[in-house]
C-alpha atoms as a PDB file:
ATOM      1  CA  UNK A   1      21.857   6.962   5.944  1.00  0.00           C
ATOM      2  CA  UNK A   2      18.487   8.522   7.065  1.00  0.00           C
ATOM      3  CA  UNK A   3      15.282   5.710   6.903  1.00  0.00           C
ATOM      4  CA  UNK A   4      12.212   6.694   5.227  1.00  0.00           C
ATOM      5  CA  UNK A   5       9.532   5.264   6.363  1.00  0.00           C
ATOM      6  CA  UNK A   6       7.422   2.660   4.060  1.00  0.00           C
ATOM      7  CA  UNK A   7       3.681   2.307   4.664  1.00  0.00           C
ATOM      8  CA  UNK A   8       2.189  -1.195   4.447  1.00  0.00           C
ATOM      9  CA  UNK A   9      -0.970  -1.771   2.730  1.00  0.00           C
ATOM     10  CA  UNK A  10      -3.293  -4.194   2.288  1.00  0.00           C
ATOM     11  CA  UNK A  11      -6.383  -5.540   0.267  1.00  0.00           C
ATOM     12  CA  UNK A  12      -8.817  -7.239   2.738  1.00  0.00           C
ATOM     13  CA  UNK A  13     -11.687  -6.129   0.885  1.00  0.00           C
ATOM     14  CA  UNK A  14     -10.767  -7.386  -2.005  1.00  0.00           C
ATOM     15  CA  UNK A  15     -11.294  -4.583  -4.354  1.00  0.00           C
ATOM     16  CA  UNK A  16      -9.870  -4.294  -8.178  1.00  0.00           C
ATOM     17  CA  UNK A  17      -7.938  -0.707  -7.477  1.00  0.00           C
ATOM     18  CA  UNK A  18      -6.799   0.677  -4.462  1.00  0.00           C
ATOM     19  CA  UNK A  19      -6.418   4.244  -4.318  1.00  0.00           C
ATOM     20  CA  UNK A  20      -3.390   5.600  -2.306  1.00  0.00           C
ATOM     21  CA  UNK A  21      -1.695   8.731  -1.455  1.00  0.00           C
ATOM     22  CA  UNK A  22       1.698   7.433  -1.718  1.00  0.00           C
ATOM     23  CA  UNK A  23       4.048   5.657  -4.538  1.00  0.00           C
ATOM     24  CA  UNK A  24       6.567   3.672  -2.445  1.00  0.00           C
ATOM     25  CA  UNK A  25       4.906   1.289  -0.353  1.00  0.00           C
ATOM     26  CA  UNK A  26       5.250  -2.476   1.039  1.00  0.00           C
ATOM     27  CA  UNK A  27       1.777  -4.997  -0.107  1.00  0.00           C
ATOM     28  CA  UNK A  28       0.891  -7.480   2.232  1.00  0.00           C
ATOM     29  CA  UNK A  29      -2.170  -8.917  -0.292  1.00  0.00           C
ATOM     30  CA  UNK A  30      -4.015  -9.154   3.495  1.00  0.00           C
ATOM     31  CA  UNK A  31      -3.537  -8.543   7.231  1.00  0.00           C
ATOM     32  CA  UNK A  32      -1.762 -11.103   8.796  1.00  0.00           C
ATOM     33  CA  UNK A  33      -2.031 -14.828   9.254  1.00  0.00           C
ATOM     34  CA  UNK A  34      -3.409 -14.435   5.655  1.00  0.00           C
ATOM     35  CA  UNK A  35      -0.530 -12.017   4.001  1.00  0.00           C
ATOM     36  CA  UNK A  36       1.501 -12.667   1.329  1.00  0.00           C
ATOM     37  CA  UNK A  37       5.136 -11.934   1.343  1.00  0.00           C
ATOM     38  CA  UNK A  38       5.696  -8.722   1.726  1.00  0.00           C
ATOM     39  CA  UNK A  39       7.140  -6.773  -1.420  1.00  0.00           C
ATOM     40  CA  UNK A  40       8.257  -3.104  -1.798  1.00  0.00           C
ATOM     41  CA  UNK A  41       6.191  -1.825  -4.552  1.00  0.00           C
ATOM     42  CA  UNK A  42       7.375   1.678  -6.290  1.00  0.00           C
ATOM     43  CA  UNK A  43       5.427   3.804  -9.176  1.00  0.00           C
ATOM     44  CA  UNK A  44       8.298   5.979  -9.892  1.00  0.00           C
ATOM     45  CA  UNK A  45       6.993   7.828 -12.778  1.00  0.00           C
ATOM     46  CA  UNK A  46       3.940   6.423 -13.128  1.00  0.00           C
ATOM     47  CA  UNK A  47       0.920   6.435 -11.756  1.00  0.00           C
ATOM     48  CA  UNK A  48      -0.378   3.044 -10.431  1.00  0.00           C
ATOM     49  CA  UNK A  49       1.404  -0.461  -9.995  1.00  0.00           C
ATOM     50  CA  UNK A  50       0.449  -4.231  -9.884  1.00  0.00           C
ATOM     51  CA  UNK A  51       1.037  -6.431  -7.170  1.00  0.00           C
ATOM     52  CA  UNK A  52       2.810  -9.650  -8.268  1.00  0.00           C
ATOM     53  CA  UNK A  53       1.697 -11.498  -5.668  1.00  0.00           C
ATOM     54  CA  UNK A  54      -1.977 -10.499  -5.244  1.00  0.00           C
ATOM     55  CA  UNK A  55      -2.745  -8.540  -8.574  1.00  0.00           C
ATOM     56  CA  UNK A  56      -4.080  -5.667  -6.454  1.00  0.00           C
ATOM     57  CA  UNK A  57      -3.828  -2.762  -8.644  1.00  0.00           C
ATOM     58  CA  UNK A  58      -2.679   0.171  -6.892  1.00  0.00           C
ATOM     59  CA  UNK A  59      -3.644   3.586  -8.354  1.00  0.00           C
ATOM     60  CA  UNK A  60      -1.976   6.901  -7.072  1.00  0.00           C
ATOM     61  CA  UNK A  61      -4.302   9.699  -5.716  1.00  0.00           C
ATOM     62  CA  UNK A  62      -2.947  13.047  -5.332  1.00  0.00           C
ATOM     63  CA  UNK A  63      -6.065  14.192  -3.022  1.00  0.00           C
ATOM     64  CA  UNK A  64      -5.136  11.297  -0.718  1.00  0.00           C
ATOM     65  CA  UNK A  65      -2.519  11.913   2.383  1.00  0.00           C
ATOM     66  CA  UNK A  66      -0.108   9.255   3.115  1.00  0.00           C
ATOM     67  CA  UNK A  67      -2.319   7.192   5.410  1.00  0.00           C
ATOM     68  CA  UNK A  68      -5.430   7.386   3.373  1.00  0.00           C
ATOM     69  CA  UNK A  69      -6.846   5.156   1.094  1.00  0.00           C
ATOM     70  CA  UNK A  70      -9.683   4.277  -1.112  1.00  0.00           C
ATOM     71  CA  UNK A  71     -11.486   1.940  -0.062  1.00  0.00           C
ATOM     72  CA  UNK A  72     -10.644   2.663   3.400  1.00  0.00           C
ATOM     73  CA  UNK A  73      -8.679   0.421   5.473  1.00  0.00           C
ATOM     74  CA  UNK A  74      -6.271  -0.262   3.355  1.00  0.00           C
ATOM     75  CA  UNK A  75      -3.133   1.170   4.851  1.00  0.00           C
ATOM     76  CA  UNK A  76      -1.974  -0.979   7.806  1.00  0.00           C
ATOM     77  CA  UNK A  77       0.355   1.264   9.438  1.00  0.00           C
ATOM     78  CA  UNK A  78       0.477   5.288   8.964  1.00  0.00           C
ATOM     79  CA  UNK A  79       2.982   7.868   9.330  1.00  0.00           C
ATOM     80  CA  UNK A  80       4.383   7.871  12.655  1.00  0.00           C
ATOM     81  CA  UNK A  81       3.412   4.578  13.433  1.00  0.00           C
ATOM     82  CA  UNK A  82       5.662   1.531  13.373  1.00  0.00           C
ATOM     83  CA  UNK A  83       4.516  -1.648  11.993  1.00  0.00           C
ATOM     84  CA  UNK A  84       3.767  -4.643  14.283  1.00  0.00           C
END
């Protein structure tokens, strides 16, 4: 079975919508030692998703590639990268 990868995102700057470029994506609520646990978050049809943990709403963003976000910063590890 082929992986796909899974960015990880975060919310350090606290804001009340994240914008992303993607729809399947791991929340960490914050960069490590002060992450949550992290959860696999999907939109499937729709267009944003709450995290359960943090209540960061993320909102999809067509204009955005896969390891931008809005605020920036956001996005931990990008395509290509692996996650530390």
């Amino acid at each position: 079975m082929a992986q796909k990868f899974v960015p990880h995102l975060t919310n350090d700057p606290g804001a009340e919508k994240v914008f992303v470029g993607v729809k399947e994506f791991n929340c960490m609520g914050a960069k490590p030692p002060f992450d949550h646990p992290h959860v696999f978050l999907d939109m499937g049809g729709d267009n944003q998703v709450l995290c359960p943990y943090c209540s960061t709403l993320y909102v999809f963003d067509p204009r955005l590639g896969v390891s931008e976000s809005d605020p920036k910063g956001c996005i931990v590890n990008a395509v290509g990268e692996h996650a530390a």
